[in-house]
PDB file of N, CA and C in Angstrom:
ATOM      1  N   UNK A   1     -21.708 -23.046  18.513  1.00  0.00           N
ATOM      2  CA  UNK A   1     -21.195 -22.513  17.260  1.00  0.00           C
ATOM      3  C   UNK A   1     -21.287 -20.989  17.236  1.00  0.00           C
ATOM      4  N   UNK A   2     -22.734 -20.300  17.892  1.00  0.00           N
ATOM      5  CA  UNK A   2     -22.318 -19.239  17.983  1.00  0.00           C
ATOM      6  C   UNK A   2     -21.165 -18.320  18.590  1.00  0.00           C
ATOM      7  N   UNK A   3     -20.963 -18.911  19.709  1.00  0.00           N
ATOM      8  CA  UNK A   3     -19.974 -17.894  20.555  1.00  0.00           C
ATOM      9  C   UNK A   3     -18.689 -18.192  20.297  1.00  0.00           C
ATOM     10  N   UNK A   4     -17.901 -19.390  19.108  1.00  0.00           N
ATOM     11  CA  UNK A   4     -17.563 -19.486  17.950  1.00  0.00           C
ATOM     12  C   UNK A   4     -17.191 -18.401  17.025  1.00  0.00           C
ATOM     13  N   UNK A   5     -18.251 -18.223  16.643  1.00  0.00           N
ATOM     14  CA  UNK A   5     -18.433 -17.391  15.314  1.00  0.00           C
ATOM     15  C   UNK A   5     -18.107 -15.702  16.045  1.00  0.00           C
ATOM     16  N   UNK A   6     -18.795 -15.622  17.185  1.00  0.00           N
ATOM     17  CA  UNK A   6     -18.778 -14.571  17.856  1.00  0.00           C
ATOM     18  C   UNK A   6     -16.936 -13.790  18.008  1.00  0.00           C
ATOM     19  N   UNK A   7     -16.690 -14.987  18.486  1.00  0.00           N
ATOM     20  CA  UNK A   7     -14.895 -14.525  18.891  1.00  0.00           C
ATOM     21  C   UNK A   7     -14.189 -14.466  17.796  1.00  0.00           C
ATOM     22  N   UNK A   8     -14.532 -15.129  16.197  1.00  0.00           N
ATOM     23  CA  UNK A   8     -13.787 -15.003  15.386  1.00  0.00           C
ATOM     24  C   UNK A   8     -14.399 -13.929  14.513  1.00  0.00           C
ATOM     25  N   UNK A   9     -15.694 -13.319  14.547  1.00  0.00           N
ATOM     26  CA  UNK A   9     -15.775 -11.863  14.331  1.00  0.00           C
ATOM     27  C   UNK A   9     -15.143 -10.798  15.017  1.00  0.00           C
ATOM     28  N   UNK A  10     -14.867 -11.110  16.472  1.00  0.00           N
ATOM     29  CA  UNK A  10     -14.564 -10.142  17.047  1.00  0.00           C
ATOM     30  C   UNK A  10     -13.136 -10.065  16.597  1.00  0.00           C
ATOM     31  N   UNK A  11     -12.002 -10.945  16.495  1.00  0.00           N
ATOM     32  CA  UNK A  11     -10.948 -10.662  15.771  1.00  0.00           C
ATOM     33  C   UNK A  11     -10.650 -10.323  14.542  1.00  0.00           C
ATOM     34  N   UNK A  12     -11.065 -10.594  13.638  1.00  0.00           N
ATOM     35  CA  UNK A  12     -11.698  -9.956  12.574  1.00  0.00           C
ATOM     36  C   UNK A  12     -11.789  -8.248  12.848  1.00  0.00           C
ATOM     37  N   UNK A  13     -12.509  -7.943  13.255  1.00  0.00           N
ATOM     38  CA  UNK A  13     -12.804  -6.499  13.788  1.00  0.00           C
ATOM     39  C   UNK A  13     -11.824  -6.144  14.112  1.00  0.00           C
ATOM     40  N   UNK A  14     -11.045  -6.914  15.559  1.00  0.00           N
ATOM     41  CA  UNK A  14      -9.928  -5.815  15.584  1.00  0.00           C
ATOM     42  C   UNK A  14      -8.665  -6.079  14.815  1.00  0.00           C
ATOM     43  N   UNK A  15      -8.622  -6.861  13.720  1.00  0.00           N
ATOM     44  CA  UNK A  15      -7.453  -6.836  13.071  1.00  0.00           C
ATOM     45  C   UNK A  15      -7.728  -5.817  11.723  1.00  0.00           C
ATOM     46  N   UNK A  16      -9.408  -5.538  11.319  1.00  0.00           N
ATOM     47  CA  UNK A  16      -9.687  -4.299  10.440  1.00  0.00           C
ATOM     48  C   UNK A  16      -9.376  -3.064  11.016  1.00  0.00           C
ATOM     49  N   UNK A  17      -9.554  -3.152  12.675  1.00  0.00           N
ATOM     50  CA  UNK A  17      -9.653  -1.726  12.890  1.00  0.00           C
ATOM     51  C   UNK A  17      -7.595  -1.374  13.387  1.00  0.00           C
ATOM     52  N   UNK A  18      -7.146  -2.366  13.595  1.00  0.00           N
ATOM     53  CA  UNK A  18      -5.453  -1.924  13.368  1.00  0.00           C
ATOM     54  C   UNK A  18      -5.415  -1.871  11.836  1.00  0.00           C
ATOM     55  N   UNK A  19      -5.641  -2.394  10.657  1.00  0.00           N
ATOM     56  CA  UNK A  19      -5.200  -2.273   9.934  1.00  0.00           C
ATOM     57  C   UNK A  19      -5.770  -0.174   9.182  1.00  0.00           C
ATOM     58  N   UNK A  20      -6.917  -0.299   9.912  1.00  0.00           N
ATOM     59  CA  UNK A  20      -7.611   1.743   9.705  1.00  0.00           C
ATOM     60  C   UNK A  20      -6.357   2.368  10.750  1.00  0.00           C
ATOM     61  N   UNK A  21      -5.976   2.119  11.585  1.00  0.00           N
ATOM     62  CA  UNK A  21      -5.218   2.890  12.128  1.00  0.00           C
ATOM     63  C   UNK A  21      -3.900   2.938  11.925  1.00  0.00           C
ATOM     64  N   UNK A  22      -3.357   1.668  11.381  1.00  0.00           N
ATOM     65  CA  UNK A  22      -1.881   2.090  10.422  1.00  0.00           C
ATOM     66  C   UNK A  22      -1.887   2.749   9.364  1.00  0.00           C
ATOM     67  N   UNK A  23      -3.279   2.790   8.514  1.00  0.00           N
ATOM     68  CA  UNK A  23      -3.733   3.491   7.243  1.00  0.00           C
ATOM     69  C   UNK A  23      -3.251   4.739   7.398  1.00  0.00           C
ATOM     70  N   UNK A  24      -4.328   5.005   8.414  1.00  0.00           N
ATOM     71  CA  UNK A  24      -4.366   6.436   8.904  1.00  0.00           C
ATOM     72  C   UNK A  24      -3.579   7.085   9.070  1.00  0.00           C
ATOM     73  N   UNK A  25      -2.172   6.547  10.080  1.00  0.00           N
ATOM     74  CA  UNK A  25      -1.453   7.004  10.743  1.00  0.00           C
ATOM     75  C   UNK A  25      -0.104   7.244   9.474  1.00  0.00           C
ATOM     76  N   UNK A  26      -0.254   6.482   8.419  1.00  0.00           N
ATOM     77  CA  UNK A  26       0.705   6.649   7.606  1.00  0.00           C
ATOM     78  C   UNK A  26       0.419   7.484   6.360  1.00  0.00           C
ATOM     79  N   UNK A  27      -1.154   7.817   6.226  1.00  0.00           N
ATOM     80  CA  UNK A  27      -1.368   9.018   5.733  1.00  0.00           C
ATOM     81  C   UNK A  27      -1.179  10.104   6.222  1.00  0.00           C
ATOM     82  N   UNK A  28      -1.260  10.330   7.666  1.00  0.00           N
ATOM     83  CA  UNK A  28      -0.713  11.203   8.535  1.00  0.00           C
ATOM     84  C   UNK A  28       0.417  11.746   8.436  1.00  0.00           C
ATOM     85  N   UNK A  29       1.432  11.124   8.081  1.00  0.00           N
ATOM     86  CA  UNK A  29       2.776  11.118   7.973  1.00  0.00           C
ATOM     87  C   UNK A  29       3.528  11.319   6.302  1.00  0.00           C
ATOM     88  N   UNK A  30       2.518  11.061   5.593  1.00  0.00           N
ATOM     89  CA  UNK A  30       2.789  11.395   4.058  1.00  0.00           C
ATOM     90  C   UNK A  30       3.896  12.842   4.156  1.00  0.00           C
ATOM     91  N   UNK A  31       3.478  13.869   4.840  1.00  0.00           N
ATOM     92  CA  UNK A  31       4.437  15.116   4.467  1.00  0.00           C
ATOM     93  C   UNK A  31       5.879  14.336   4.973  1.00  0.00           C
ATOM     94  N   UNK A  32       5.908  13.450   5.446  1.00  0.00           N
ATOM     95  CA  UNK A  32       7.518  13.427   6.191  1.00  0.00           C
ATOM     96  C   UNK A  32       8.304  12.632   4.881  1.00  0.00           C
ATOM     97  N   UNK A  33       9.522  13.318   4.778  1.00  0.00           N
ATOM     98  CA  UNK A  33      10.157  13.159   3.716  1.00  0.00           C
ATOM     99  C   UNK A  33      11.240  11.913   3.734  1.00  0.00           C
ATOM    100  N   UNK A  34      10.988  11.087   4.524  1.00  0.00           N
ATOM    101  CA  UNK A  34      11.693   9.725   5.016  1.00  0.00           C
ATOM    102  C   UNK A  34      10.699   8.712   4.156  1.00  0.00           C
ATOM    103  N   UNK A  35      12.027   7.860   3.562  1.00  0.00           N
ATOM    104  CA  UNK A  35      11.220   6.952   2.186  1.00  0.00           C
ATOM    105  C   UNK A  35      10.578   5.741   3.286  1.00  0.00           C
ATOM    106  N   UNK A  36       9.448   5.248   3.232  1.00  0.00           N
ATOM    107  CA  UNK A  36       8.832   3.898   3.421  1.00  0.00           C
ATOM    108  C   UNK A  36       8.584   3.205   2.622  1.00  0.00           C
ATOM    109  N   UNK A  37       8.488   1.497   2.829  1.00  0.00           N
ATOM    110  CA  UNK A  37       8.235   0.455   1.801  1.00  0.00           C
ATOM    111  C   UNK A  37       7.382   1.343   0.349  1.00  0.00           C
ATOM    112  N   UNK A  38       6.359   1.757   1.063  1.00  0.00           N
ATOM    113  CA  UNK A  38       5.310   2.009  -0.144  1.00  0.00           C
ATOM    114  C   UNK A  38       5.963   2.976  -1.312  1.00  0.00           C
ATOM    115  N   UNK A  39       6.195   4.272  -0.697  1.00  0.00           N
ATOM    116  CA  UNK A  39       6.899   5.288  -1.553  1.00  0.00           C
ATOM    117  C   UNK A  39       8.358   4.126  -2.503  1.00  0.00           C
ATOM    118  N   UNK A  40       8.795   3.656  -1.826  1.00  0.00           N
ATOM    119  CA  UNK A  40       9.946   2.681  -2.887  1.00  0.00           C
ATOM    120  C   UNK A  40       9.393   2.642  -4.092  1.00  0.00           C
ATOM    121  N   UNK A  41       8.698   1.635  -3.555  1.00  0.00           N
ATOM    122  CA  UNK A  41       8.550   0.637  -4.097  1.00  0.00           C
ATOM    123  C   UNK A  41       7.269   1.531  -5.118  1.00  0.00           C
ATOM    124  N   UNK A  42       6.909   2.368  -4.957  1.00  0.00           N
ATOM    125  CA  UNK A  42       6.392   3.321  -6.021  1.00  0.00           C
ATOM    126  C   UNK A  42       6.864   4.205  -7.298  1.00  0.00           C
ATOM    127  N   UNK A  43       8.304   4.641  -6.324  1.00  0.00           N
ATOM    128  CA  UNK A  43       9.680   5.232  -6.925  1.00  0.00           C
ATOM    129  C   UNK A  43       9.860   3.889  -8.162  1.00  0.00           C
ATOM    130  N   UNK A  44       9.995   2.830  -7.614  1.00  0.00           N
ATOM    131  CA  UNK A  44      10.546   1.989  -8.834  1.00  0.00           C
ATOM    132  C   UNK A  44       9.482   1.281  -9.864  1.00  0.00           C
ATOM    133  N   UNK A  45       8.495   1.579  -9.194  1.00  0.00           N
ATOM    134  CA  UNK A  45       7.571   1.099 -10.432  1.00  0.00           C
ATOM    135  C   UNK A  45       7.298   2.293 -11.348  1.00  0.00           C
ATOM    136  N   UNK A  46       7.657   3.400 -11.348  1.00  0.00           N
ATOM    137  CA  UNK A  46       7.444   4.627 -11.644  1.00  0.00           C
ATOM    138  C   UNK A  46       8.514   4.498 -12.621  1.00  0.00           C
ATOM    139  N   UNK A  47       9.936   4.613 -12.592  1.00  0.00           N
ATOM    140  CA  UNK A  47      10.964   4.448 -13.371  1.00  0.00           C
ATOM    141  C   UNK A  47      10.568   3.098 -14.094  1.00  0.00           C
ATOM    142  N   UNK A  48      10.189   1.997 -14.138  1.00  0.00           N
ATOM    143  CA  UNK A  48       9.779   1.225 -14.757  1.00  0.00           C
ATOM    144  C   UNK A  48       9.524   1.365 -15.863  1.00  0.00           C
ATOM    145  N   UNK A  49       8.036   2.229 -15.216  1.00  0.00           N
ATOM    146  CA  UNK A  49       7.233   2.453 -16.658  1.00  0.00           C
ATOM    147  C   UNK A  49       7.753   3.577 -17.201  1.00  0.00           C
ATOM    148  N   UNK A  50       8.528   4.290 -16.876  1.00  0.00           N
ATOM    149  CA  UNK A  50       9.160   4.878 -17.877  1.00  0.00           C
ATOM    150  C   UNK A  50      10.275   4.867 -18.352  1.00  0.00           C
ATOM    151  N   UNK A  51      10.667   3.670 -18.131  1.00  0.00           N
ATOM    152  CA  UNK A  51      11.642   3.124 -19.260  1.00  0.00           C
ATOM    153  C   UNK A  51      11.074   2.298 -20.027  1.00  0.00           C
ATOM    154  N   UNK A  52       9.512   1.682 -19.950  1.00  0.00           N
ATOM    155  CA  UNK A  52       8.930   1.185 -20.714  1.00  0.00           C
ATOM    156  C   UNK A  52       8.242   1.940 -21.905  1.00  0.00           C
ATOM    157  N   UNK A  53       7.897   3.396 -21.125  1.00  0.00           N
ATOM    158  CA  UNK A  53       7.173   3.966 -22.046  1.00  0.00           C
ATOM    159  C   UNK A  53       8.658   4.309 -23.331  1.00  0.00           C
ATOM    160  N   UNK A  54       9.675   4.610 -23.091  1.00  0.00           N
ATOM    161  CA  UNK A  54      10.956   4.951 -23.322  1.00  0.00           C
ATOM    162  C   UNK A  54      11.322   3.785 -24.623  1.00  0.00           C
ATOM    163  N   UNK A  55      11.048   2.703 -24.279  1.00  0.00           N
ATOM    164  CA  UNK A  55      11.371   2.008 -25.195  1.00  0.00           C
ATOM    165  C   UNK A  55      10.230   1.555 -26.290  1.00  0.00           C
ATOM    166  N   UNK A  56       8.943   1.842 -25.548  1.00  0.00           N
ATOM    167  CA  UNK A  56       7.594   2.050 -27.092  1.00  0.00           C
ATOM    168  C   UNK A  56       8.070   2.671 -27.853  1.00  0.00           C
ATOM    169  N   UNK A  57       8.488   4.331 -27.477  1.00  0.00           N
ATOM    170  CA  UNK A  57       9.201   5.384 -28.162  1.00  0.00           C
ATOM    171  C   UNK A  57       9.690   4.358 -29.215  1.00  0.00           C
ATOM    172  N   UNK A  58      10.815   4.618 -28.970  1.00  0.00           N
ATOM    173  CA  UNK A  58      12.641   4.115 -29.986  1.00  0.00           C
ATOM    174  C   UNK A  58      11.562   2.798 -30.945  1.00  0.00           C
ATOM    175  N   UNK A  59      11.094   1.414 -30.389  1.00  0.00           N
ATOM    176  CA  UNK A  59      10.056   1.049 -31.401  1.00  0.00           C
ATOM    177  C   UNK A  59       9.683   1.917 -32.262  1.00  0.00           C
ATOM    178  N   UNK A  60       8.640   2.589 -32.169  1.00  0.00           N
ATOM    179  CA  UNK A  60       8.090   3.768 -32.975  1.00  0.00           C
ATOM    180  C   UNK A  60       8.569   4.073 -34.183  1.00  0.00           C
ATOM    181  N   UNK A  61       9.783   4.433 -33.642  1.00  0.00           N
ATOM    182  CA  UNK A  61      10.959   5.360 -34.486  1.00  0.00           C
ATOM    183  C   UNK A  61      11.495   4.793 -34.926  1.00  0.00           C
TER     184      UNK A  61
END
């Protein structure tokens, strides 16, 4: 059971340590002005809420 447990820590490990190095590598890359999933999909939750906040407004009023 240990050497088990052993190999499925060890993958574990290296699927944390690819997931630090795509982190990384795409914080790295933040200045580049080419849209990725994340930035989208940020872009549109962004307009979202402010067409949400947009329509509290007009409520309001």
């Amino acid at each position: 059971m240990g050497f088990l447990h052993q190999i499925d820590s060890s993958k574990v490990l290296d699927m944390s340590k690819l997931r630090a190095d795509i982190t990384y590598n795409h914080r790295l890359q933040t200045n580049i002005s080419l849209p990725t999933a994340q930035t989208i999909v940020s872009d549109v939750e962004f307009s979202k809420d402010n067409e949400n906040l947009q329509e509290v407004k007009l409520l309001k009023n």
